[in-house]
Protein backbone atom coordinates (compact mmCIF):
# COMPACT_ATOMS: atom_id res chain seq x y z
CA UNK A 1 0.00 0.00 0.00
CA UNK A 2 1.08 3.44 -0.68
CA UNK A 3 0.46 5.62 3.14
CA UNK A 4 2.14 3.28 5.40
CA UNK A 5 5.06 2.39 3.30
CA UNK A 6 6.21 5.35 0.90
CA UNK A 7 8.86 6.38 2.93
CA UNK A 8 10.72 3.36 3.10
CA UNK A 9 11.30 3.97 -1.19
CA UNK A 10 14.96 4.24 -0.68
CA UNK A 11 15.55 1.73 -1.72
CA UNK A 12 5.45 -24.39 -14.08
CA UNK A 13 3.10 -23.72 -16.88
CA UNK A 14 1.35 -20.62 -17.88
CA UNK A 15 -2.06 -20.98 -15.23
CA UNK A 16 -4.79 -18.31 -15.19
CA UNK A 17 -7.10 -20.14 -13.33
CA UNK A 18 -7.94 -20.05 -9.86
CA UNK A 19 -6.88 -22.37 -7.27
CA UNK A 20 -9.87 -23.26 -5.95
CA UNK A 21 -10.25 -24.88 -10.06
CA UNK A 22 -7.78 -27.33 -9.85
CA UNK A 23 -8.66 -28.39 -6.22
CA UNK A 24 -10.32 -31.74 -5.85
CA UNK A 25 -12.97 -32.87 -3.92
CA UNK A 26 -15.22 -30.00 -5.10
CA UNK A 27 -18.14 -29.67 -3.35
CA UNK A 28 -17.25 -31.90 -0.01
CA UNK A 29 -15.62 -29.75 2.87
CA UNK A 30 -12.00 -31.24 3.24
CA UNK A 31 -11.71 -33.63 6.41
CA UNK A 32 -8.22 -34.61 5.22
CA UNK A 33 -5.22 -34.15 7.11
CA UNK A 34 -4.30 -30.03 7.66
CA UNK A 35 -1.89 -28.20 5.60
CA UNK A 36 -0.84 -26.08 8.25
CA UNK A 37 0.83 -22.58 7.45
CA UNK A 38 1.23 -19.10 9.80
CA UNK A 39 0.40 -15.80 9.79
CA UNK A 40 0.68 -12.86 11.23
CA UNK A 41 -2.54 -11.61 13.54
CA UNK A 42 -3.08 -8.14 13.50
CA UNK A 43 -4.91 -6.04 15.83
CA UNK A 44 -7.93 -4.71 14.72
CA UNK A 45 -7.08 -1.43 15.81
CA UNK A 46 -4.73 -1.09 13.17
CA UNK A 47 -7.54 -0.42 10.79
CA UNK A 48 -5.80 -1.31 7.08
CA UNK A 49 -3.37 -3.79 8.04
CA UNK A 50 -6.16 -5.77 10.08
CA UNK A 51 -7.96 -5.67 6.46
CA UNK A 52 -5.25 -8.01 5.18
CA UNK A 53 -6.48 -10.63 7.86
CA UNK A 54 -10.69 -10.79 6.51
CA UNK A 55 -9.56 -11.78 3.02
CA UNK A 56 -6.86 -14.33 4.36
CA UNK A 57 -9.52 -16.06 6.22
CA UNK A 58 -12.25 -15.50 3.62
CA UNK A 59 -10.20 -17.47 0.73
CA UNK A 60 -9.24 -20.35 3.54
CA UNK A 61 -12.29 -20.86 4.14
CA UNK A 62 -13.98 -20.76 0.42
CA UNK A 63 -11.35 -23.60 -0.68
CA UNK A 64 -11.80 -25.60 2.44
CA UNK A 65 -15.48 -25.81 1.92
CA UNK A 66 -14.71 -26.85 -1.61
CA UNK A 67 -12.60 -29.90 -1.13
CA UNK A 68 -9.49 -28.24 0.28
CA UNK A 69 -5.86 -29.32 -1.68
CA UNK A 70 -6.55 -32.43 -2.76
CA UNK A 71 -8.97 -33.21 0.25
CA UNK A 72 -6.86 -32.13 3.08
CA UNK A 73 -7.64 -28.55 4.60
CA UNK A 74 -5.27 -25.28 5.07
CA UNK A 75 -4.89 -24.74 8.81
CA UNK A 76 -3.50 -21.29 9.89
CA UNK A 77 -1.44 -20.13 13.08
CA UNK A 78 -2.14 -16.82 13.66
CA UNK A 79 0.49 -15.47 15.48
CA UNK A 80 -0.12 -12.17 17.73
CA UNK A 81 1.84 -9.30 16.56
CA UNK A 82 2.14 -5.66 17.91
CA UNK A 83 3.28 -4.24 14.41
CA UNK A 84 7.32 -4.37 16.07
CA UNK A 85 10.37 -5.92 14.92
CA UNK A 86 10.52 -7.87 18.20
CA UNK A 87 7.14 -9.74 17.74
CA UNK A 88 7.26 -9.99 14.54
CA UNK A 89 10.52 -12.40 14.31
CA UNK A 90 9.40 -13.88 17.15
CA UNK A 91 6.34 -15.29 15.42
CA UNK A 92 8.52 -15.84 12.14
CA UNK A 93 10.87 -18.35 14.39
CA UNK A 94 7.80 -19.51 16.11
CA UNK A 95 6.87 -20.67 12.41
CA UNK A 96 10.49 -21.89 11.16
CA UNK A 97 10.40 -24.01 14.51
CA UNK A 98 7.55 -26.19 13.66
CA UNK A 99 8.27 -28.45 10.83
CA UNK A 100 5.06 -29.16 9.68
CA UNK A 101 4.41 -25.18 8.94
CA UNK A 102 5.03 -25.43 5.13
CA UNK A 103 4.72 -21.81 4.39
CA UNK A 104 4.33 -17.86 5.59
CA UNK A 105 1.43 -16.49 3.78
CA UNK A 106 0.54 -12.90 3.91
CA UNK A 107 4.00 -11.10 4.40
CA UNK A 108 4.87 -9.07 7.57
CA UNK A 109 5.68 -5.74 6.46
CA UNK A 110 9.14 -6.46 8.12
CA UNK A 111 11.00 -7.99 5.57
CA UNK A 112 14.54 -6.50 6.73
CA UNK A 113 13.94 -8.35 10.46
CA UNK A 114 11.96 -11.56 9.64
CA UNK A 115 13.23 -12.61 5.58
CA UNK A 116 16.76 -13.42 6.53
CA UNK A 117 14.80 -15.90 9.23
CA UNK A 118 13.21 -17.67 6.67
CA UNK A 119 15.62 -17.73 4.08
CA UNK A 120 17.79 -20.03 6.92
CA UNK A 121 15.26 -22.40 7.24
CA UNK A 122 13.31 -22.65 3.10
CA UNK A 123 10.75 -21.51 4.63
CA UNK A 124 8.24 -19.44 1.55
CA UNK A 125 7.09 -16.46 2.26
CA UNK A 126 4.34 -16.41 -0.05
CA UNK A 127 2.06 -13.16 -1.25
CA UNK A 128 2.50 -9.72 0.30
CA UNK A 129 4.20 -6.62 -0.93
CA UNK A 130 7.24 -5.53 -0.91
CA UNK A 131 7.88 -3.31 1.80
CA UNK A 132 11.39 -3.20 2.33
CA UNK A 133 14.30 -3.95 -0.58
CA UNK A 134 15.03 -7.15 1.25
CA UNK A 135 11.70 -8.68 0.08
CA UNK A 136 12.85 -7.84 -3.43
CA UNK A 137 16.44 -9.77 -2.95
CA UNK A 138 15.21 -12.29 -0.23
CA UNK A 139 15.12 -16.18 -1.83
CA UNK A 140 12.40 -17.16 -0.07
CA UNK A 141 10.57 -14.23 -0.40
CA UNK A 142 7.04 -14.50 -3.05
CA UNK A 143 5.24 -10.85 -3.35
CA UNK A 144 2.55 -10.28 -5.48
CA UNK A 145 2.52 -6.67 -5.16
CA UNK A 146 5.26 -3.54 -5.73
CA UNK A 147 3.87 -2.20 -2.21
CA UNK A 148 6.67 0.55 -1.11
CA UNK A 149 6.83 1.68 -4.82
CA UNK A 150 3.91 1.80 -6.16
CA UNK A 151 3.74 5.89 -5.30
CA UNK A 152 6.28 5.90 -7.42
CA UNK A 153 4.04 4.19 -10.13
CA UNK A 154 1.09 6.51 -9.33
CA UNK A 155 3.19 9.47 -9.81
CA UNK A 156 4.33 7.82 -13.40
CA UNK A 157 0.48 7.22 -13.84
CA UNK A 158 -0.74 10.45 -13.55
CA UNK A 159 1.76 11.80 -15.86
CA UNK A 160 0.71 9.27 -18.73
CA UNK A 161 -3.12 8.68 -17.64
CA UNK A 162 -4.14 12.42 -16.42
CA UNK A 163 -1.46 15.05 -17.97
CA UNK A 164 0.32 15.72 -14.83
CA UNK A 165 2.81 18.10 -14.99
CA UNK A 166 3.45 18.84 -11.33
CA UNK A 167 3.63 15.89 -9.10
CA UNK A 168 2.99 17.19 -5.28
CA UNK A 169 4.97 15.17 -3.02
CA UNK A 170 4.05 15.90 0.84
CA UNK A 171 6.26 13.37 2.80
CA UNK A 172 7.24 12.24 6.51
CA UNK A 173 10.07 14.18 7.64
CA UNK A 174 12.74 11.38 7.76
CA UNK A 175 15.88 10.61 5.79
CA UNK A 176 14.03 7.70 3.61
CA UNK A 177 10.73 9.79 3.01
CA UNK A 178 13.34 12.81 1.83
CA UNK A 179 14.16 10.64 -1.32
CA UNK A 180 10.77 9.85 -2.43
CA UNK A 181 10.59 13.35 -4.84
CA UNK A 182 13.99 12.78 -6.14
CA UNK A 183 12.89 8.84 -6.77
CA UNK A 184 9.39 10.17 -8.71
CA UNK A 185 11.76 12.84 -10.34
CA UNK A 186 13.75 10.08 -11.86
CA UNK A 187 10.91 8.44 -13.37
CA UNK A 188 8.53 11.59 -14.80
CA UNK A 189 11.22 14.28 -15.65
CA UNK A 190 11.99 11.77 -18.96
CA UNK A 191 8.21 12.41 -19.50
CA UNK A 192 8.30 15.97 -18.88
CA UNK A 193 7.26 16.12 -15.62
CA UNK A 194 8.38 16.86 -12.39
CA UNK A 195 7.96 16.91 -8.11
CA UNK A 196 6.91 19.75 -6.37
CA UNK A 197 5.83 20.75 -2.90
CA UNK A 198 8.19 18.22 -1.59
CA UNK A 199 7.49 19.35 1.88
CA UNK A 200 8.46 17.72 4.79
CA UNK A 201 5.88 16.58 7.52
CA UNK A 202 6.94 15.27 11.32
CA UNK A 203 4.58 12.09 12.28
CA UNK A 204 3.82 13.85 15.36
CA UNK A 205 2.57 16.99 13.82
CA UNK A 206 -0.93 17.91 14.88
CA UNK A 207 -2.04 20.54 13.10
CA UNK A 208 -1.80 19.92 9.31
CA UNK A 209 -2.38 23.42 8.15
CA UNK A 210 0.79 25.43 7.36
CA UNK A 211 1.90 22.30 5.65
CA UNK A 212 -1.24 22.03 3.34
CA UNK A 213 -0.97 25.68 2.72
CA UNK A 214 2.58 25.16 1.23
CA UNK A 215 1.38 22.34 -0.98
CA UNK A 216 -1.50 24.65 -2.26
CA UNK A 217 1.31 27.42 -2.84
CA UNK A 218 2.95 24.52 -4.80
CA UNK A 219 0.85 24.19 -7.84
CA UNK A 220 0.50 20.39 -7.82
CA UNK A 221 -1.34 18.88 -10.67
CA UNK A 222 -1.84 16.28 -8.65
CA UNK A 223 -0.47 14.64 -4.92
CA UNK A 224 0.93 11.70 -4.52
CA UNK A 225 1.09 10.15 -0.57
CA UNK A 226 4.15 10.10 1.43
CA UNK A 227 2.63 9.81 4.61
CA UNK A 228 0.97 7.35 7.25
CA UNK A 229 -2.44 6.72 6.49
CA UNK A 230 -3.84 8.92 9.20
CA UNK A 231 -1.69 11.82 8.16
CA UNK A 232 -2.75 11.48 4.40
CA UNK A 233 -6.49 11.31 5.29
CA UNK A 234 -6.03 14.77 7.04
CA UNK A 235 -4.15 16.23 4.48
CA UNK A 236 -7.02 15.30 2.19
CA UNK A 237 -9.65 16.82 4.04
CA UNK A 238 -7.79 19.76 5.14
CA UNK A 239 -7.26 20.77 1.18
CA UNK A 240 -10.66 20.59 0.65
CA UNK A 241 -11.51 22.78 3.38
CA UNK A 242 -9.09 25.41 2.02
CA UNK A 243 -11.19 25.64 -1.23
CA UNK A 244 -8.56 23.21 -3.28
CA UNK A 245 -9.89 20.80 -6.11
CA UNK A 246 -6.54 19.66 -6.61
CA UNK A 247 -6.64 15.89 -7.13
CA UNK A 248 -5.23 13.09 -4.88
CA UNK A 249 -3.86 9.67 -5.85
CA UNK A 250 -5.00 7.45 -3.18
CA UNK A 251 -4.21 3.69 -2.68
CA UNK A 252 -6.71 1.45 -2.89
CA UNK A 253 -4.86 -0.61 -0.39
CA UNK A 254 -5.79 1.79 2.15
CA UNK A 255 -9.14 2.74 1.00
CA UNK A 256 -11.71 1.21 -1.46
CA UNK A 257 -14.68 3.26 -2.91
CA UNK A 258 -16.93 2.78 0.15
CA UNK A 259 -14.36 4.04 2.68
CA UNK A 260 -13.92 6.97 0.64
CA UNK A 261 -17.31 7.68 0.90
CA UNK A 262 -17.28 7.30 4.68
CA UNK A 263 -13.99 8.45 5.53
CA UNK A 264 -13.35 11.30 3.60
CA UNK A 265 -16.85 13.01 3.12
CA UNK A 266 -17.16 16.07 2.11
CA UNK A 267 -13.26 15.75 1.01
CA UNK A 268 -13.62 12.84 -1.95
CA UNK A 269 -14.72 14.76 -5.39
CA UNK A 270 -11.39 14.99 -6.35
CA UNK A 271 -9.77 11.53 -5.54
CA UNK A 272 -7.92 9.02 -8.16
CA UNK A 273 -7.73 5.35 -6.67
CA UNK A 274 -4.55 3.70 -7.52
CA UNK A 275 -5.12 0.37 -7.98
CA UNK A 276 -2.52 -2.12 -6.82
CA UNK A 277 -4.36 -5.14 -9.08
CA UNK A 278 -6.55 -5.38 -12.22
CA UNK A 279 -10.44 -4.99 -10.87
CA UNK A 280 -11.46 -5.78 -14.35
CA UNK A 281 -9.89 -9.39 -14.03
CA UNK A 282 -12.08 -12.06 -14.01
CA UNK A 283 -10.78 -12.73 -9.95
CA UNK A 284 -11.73 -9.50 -8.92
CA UNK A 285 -14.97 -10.32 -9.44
CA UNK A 286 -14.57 -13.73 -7.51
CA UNK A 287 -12.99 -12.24 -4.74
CA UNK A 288 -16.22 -10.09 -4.36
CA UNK A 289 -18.39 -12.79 -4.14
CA UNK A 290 -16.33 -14.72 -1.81
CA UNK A 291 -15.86 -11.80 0.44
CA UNK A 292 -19.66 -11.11 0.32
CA UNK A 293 -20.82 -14.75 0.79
CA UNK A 294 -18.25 -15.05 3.73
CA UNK A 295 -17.91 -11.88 5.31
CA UNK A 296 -19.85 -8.83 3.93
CA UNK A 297 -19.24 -6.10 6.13
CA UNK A 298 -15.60 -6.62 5.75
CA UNK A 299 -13.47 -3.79 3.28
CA UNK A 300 -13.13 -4.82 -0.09
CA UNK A 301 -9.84 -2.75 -0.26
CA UNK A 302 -6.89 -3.96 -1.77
CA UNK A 303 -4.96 -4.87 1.40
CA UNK A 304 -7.79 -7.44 2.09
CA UNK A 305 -7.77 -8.36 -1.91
CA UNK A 306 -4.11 -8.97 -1.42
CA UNK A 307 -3.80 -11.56 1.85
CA UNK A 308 -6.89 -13.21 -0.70
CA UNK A 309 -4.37 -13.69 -3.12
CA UNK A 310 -1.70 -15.02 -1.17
CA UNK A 311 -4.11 -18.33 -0.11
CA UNK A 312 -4.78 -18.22 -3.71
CA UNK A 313 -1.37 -18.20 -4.83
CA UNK A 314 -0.12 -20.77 -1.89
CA UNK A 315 -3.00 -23.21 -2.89
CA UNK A 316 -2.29 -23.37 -6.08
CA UNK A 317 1.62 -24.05 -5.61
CA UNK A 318 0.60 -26.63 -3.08
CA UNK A 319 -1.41 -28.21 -5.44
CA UNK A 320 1.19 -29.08 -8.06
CA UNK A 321 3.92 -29.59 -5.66
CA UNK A 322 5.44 -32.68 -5.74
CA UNK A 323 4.98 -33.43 -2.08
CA UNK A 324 3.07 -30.53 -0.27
CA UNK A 325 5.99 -29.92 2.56
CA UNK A 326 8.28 -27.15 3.17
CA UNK A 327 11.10 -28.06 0.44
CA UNK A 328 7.86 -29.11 -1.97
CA UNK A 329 6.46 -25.81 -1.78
CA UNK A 330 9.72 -23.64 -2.10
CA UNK A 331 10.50 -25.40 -5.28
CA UNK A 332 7.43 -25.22 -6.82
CA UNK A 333 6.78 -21.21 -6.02
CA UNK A 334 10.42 -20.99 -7.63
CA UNK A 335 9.02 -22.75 -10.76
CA UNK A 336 6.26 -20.71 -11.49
CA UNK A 337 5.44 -18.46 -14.10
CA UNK A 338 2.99 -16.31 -15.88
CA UNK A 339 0.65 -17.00 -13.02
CA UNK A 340 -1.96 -14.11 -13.11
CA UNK A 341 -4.38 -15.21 -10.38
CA UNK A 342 -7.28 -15.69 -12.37
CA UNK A 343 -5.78 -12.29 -14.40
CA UNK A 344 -5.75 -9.94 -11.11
CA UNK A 345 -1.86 -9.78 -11.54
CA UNK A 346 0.13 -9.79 -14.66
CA UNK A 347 2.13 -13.00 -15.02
CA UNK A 348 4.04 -13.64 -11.76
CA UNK A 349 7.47 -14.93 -13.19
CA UNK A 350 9.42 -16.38 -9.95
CA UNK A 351 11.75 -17.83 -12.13
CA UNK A 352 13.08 -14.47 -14.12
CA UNK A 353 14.83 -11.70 -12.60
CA UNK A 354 13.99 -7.43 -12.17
CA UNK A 355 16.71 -6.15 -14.02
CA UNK A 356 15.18 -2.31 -13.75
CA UNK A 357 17.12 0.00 -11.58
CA UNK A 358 20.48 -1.76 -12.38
CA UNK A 359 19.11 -5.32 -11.05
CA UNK A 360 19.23 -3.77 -7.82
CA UNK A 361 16.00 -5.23 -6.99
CA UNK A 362 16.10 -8.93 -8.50
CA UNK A 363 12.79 -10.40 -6.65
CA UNK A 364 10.66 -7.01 -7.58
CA UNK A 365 7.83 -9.11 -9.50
CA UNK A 366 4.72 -6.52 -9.78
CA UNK A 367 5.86 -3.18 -10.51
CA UNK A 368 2.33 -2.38 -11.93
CA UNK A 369 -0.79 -0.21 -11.18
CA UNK A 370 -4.15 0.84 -12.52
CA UNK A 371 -6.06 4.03 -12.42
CA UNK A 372 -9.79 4.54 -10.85
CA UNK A 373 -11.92 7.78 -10.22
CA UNK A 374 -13.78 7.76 -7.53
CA UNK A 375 -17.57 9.12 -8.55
CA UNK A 376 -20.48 9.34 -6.69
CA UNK A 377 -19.68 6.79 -4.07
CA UNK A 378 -17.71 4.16 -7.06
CA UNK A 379 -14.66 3.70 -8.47
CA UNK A 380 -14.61 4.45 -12.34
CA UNK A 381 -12.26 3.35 -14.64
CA UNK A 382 -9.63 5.62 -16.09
CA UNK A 383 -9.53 5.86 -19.85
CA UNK A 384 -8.89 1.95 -21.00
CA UNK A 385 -7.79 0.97 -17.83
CA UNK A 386 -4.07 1.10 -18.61
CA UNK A 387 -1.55 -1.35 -17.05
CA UNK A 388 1.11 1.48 -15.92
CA UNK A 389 4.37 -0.10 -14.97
CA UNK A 390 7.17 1.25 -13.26
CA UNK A 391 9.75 -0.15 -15.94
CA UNK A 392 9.05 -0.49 -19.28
C-alpha cells in the first residue's frame, strides 16, 4: 500500500485459473489431514493492516469448503503481533520451529527483520508486498505486489493517464521519506514532468495546516502520498476545506470506494484510486463474491484483496507440488510463471529476474498499477484501464 510504506522507497506452466479450479474434492468440505501454514494476527485497531487478515480467512475458508488441496484442509497459526520488529521475528521463528508449517502467507511488512529468518530455514514467504528492498532480494521471499513503490508508479500514472505536470509530493520528515521526490523525479522528468511541494511533515505533527498551505502554494497537478495513512487522510480533508480541487492519488490498499465515501466526506470529489491489481480481471470479481458470501461487512480494499491472493497463490503451488511440505512448496513457487491469479496480476514470473534499476532489486515481480476515479460513491475506470508499470 502506498500511506504506510512510501517512505521506506529508498531503496510451471502458464495458469490463469484459480486455485480453488484445480482443487479436488469439489463440493465436499475437506476432512483430510491439515496443511498447516502461519500468519501474522493483527490487531484490529490497526484499521488497514487488520484488512489483510478478513480476506486471508475468507479465501481459507472458500477452498476448504470446496474440497481443500486435494482433500486435506489449510490450517492457519495466527500469530499475535504488535506491528514491532521484536514480535514480529518472534512469530517468524515460532513458524520456522515447527516443521510441519510449510509456508508464511501474507508477508509481515518487516522484511529487513523476519526474511533473513526464513531464508535459513526454506521456509516461503508467499504473497504480500514488498515493503522493504530485502523482500525484493530475499530467496524465499514471493510478493505479489510492488507495495513501497507503487507511489512511485502513481506518480508515473498520472503523468501518462491524467497530464500531470506537477507531481505534489508531501512526505514524513525522515531521511528515507526525503528521497521519495527525487525517486518520482527520476521516473517523470523523462516524460516531462516533475515533483513539487516536496514538503516535509513530522509524524507527530498535529495541526496539518501550514503544511497544506505550502502544498497549495505549490501548484500540484496532482499529490501523490508520502505519509501514514492517518496523516494522508487529514491532508485530504484539510485541502478541501481550504477551497482546493486539486486531485489526490489514493491507494486502494488503504481505501476502497466505500471508505472513501465514509472516511473522507465532504473531502472525496477529487480523488484518483490507484489500484494495486486489475479490478477488471475475471478474480476480482470472484474475490467479491467470496468476500460477500463469507464476510460482507468486511473492506473490499486492496490490502484485504491482497492476503486473498496469497491463499490463492499458496493453494495453487501446493497443489502441483510434488509433495506438499516445506522443500515441496519452495521449489514449486520458484518454478512458477505467468501466473496471473485468475488475471488480477500480470504474469508472476518467480523464475526471471527485475533487471530495472540496475538489477538492484532482483525479486521485484509486480511493478504495476491501474487508475480509478472515484464518482459518486464508485470507483470508475480511467480511460482503458491502462496497465502502468514502473519499468518499461
Amino acid at each position: 500500500m502506498l500511506a504506510s510504506s512510501a517512505v521506506l522507497a529508498t531503496v510451471g506452466a502458464a495458469a490463469c485459473s484459480s486455485s480453488k479450479a484445480s482443487t479436488s474434492g469439489a463440493g465436499k468440505p475437506a476432512t483430510g489431514t491439515p496443511i498447516k501454514v502461519e500468519t501474522l494476527a493483527v490487531p484490529a485497531a490497526m484499521k488497514s493492516e487488520a484488512s489483510q487478515q478478513d480476506g486471508l480467512k475468507v479465501a481459507i475458508r472458500v477452498i476448504n469448503a470446496s474440497g481443500g488441496i486435494n482433500g486435506r484442509p489449510i490450517e492457519v497459526t495466527y500469530c499475535p503481533n504488535l506491528n514491532d520488529v521484536n514480535t514480529t521475528q518472534a512469530c517468524a521463528r515460532d513458524a520456522v520451529s515447527n516443521s510441519q508449517v510449510v509456508a508464511w502467507l501474507g508477508g509481515s511488512g518487516l522484511g529487513a527483520s523476519v526474511d533473513p529468518i526464513f531464508d535459513a530455514a526454506g521456509l516461503a514467504s508467499i504473497g504480500g508486498s514488498v515493503y522493504s528492498p530485502v523482500d525484493a532480494t530475499s530467496k524465499t521471499s514471493f510478493t505479489i505486489s510492488g507495495g513501497i513503490f507503487n507511489t512511485i508508479i502513481s506518480a508515473k500514472a498520472a503523468v501518462e493517464q491524467l497530464g500531470a505536470k506537477r507531481i505534489g509530493v508531501p512526505f514524513i520528515d525522515m531521511p528515507a521519506g526525503a528521497a521519495l521526490a527525487p525517486f518520482i523525479d527520476s521516473v517523470v522528468k523523462p516524460l516531462g514532468a516533475q515533483s513539487v511541494g516536496a514538503i516535509p511533515i513530522s509524524q507527530t505533527a498535529a495541526d496539518l495546516t501550514p503544511f497544506i498551505a505550502k502544498e497549495i502554494s505549490a501548484n500540484p497537478d496532482v499529490v501523490v502520498d508520502g505519509l501514514l495513512i492517518d496523516q494522508f487522510s487529514q491532508f485530504i480533508r484539510g485541502m478541501s476545506q481550504q477551497g482546493s480541487n486539486i486531485p489526490f492519488l489514493v491507494s486502494t490498499g488503504v481505501y476502497d470506494a466505500q471508505q472513501i465515501s465514509s472516511q473522507l466526506a465532504g473531502a472525496n470529489q477529487h480523488i484518483y484510486l490507484v489500484d494495486e491489481f486489475d479490478h477488471q480481471a475475471p478474480g476480482y470479481a470472484q474475490f467479491l463474491a467470496d468476500m460477500k458470501k463469507y464476510d460482507p461487512t468486511a473492506p473490499t480494499n486492496d490490502s484485504t484483496l491482497e492476503s486473498w491472493m496469497s491463499v490463492e497463490l499458496f493453494a495453487y503451488a501446493a497443489q502441483h507440488a510434488s509433495s506438499i511440505t516445506r522443500d515441496g512448496i519452495l521449489a514449486e513457487m520458484n518454478s512458477l510463471n505467468n501466473y496471473t491469479i485468475n488475471g488480477l496480476v500480470p504474469g508472476l514470473d518467480y523464475t526471471a529476474r527485475q533487471t530495472g534499476m540496475g538489477g538492484t532489486l532482483p525479486r521485484l515481480f509486480n511493478d504495476s498499477v491501474w487508475l480509478e476515479k472515484y464518482e459518486n460513491g464508485k470507483a470508475v475506470p480511467v480511460g482503458n484501464y491502462q496497465q502502468i508499470k514502473l519499468f518499461g
